[in-house]
Protein backbone atom coordinates (compact mmCIF):
# COMPACT_ATOMS: atom_id res chain seq x y z
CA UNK A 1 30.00 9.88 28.32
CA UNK A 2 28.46 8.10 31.18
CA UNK A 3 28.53 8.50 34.93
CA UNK A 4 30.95 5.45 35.67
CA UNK A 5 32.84 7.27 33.35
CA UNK A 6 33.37 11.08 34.93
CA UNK A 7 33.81 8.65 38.23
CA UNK A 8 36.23 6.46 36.40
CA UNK A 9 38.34 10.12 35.83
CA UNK A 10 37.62 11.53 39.04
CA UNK A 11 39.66 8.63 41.17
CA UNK A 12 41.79 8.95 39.20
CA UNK A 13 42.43 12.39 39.72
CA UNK A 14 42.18 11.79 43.42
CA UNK A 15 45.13 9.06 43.23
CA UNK A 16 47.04 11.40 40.90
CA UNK A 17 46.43 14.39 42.79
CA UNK A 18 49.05 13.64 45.75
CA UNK A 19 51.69 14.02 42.84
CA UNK A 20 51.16 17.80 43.00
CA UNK A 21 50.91 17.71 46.68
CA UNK A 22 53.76 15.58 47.05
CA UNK A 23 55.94 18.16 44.58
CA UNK A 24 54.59 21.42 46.85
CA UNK A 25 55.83 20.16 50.06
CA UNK A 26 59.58 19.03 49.02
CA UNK A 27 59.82 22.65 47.10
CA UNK A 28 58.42 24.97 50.24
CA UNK A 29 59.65 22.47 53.07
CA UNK A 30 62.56 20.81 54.14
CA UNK A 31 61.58 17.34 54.56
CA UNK A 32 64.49 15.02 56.09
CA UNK A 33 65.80 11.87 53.66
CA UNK A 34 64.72 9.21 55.90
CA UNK A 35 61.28 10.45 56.19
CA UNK A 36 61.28 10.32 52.47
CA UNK A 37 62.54 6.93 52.49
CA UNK A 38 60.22 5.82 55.45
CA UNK A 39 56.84 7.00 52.70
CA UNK A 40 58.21 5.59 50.41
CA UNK A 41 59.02 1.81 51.96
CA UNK A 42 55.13 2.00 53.29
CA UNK A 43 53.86 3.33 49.95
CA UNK A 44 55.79 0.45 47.78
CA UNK A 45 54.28 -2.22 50.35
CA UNK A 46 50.64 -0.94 50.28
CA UNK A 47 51.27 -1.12 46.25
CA UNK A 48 52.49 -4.66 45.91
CA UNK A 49 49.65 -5.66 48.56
CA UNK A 50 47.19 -4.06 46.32
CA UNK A 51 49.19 -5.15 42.93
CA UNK A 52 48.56 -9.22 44.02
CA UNK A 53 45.34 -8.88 45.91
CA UNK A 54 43.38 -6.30 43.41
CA UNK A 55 44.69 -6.42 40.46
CA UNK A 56 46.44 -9.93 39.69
CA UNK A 57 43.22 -11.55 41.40
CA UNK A 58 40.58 -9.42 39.95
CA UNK A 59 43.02 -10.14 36.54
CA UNK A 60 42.15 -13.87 37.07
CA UNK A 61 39.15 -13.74 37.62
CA UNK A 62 38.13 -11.74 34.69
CA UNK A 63 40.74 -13.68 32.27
CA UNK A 64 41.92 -16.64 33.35
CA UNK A 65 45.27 -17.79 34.23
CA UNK A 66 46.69 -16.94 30.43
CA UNK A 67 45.52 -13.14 30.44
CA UNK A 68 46.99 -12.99 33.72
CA UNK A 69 50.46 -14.17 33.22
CA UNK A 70 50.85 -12.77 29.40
CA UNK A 71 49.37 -9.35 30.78
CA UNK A 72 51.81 -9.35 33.42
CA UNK A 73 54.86 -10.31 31.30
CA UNK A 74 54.08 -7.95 28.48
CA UNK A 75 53.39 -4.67 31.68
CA UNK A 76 56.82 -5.64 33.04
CA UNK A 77 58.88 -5.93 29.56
CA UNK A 78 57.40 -2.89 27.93
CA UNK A 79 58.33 -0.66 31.43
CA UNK A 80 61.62 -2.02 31.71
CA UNK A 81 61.92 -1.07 27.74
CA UNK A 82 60.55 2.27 28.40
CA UNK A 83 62.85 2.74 31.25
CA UNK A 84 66.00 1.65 29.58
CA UNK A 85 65.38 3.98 26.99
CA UNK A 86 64.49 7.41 29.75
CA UNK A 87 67.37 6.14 31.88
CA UNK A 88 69.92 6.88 28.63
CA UNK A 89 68.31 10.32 27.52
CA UNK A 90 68.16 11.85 30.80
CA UNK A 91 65.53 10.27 33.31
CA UNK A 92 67.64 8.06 35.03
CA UNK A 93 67.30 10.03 38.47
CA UNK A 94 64.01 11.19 37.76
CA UNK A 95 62.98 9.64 41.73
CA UNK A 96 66.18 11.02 43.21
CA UNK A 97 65.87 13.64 46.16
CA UNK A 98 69.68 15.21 45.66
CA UNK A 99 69.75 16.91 42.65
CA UNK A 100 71.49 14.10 40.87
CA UNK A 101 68.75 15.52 37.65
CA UNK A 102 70.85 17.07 34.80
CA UNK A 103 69.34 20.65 33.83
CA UNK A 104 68.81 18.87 30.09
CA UNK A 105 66.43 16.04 31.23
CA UNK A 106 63.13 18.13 31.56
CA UNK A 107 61.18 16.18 28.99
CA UNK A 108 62.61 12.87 30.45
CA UNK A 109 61.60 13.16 33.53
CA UNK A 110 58.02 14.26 32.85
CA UNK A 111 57.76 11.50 30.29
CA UNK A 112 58.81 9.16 33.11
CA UNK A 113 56.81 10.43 35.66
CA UNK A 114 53.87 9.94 33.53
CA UNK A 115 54.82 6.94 32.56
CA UNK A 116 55.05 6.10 36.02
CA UNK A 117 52.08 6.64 36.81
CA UNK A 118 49.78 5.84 33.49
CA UNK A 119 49.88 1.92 34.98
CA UNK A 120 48.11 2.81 37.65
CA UNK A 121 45.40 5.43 36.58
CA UNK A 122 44.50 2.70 33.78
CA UNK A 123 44.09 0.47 36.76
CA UNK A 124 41.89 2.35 38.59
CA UNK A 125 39.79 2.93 35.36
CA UNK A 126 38.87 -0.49 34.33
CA UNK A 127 38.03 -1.80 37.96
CA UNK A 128 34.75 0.23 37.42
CA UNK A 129 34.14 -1.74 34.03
CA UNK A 130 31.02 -3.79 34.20
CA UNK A 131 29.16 -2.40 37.26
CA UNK A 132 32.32 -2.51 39.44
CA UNK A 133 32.87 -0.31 42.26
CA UNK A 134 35.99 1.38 42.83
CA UNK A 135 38.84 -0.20 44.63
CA UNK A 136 39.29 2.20 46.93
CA UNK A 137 42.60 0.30 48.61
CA UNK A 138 44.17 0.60 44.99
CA UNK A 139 43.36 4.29 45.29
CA UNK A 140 44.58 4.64 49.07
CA UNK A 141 47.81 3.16 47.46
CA UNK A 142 48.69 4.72 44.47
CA UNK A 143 47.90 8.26 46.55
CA UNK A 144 50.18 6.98 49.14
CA UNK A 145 53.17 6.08 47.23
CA UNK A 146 52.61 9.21 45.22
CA UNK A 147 53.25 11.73 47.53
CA UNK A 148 56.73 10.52 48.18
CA UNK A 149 57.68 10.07 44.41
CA UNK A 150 56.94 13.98 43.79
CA UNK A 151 58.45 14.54 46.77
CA UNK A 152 61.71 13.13 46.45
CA UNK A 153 61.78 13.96 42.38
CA UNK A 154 61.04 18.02 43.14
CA UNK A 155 63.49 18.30 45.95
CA UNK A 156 66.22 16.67 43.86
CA UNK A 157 64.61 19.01 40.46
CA UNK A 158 65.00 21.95 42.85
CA UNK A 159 68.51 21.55 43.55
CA UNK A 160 69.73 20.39 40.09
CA UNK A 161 68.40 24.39 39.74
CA UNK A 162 65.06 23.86 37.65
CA UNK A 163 62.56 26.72 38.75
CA UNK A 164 59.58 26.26 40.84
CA UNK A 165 57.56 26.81 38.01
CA UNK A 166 58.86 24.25 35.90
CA UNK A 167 58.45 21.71 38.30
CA UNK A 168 54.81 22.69 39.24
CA UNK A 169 54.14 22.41 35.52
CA UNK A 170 55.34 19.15 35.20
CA UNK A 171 53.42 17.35 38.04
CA UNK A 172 49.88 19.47 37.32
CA UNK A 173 50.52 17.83 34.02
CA UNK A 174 51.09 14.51 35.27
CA UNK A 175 48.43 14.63 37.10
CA UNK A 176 45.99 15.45 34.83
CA UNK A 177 47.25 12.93 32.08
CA UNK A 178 46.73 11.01 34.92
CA UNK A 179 43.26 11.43 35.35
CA UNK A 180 42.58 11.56 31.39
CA UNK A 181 44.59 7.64 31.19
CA UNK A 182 41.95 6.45 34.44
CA UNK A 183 39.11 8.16 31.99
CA UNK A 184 39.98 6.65 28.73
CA UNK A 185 40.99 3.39 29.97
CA UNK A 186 36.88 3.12 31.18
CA UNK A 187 35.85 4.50 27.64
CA UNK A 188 38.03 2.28 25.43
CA UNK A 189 37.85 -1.14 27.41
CA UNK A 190 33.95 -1.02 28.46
CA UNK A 191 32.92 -3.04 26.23
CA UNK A 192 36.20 -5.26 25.98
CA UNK A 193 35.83 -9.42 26.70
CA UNK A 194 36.99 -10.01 29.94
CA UNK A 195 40.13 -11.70 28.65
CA UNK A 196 41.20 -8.22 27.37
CA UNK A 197 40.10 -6.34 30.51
CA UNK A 198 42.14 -9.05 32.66
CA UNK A 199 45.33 -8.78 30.28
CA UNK A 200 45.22 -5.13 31.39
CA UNK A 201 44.75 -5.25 34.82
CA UNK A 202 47.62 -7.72 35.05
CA UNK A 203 49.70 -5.55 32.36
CA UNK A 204 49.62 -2.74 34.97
CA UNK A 205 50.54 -4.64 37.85
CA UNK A 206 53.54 -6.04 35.69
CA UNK A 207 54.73 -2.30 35.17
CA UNK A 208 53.40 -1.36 38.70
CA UNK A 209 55.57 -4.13 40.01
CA UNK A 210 58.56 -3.17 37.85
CA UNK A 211 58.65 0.30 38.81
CA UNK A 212 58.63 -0.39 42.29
CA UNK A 213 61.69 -2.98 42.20
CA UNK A 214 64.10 -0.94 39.53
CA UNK A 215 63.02 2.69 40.76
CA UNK A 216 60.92 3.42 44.13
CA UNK A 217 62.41 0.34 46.34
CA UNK A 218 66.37 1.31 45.24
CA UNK A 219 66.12 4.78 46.11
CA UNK A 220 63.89 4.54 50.08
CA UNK A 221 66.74 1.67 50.73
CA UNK A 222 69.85 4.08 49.43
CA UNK A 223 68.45 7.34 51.18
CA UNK A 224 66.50 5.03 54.36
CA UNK A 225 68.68 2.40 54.93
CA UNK A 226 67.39 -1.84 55.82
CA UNK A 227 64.68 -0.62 58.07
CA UNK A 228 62.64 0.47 55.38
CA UNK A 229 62.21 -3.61 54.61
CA UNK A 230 59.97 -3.65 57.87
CA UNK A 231 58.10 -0.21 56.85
CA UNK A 232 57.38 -1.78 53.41
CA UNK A 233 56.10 -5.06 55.43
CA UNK A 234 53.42 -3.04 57.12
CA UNK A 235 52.75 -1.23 54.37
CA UNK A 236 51.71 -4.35 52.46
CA UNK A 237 50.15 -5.96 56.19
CA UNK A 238 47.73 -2.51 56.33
CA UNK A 239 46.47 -2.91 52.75
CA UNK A 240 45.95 -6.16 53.51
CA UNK A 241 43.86 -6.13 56.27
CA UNK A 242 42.00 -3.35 54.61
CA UNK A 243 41.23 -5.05 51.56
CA UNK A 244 39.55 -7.37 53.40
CA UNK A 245 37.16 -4.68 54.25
CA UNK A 246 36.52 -3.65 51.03
């Protein structure tokens, strides 16, 4: 196993890592719902800035216009499937900060929190494919609209009356499948053709970009309200103008 490897795992443990720290302050503090919402909206924008300027581009680049747009396709149908199929066994409010989680759904929601976050972690992975450096924007992001998922999820876990531990078990977990899906994604696509390695990047923005419209951008406008339109706008503006520091 080489270096870019262990690096390859170790962002993403540091993008996955906010999960756990996300989960720890909604169970020990009492965070208000429009803060929540207000994360969130600036967390969703900084990941759709980073979904069409990282990913889709570096997707194109690597793979052409085909690998881009059949990548993307394929990411968005196979979330949406996955979803439809969590949302009718008990993961539906997985994201949801008021206890609208049934005491049955423990596997679901794990399952969809790591499925959640798998698109990104492989994401992270492959950019270091070929000599590539880290992009660290795509980390800033996926950290930032993290911390409100866990947030919102273990506050709404809490009150539907699952036990600290529980919850604390689920999101180490998730973060260290996390980490393992960044890891593996470097191992198994290093020496992939760059039509492969593009197809991927632009499958994970397609479930990236799903995510974000059918779960993370429903529940910051329900609990925040139509402001959080202009938080998700800066949001994408600041990742912006940082990637163009990169």
């Amino acid at each position: 196993m080489g270096v870019n490897a262990l690096w390859a795992g170790f962002w993403g443990l540091v993008g996955g890592i906010s999960l756990l720290l996300g989960a720890g302050v909604g169970l020990t503090m009492r965070v208000g719902q429009k803060a929540i919402a207000s994360v969130m909206a600036v967390g969703a924008g900084v990941l759709i800035s980073s979904v069409a300027f990282e990913l889709m581009d570096e997707a194109f680049r690597r793979g052409g216009f085909d690998a881009a747009a059949i990548g993307l396709i394929l990411g968005s149908l196979l979330y949406f499937a996955a979803d439809y199929f969590l949302s009718h066994r008990g993961g539906k409010h997985r994201k949801r900060s008021q206890g609208q989680q049934s005491q049955d759904a423990g596997v679901a929601i794990a399952v969809g929190a790591l499925m959640d976050g798998i698109p990104e972690s492989i994401a992270i992975g492959v950019s270091l494919i070929g000599g590539g450096s880290v992009g660290w924007v795509m980390v800033a992001a996926v950290f930032l609209s993290n911390v409100p998922e866990s947030l919102s999820s273990a506050t709404g876990m809490k009150k539907s009356g699952y036990s600290t531990h529980f919850i604390l078990l689920i999101w180490t977990a998730v973060v260290i499948l996390s980490a393992l899906a960044s890891l593996f994604g470097f191992l198994f696509l290093q020496h992939a053709s760059g039509n492969w390695i593009g197809g991927i990047q632009a499958f994970a923005a397609g479930a990236i970009l799903t995510m974000l419209s059918s779960t993370m951008m429903p529940e910051a406008f329900t609990e925040g309200g139509a402001v959080v339109g202009v938080l998700s706008t800066l949001g994408f503006l600041i990742a912006f103008v940082l990637s163009k520091f990169e």
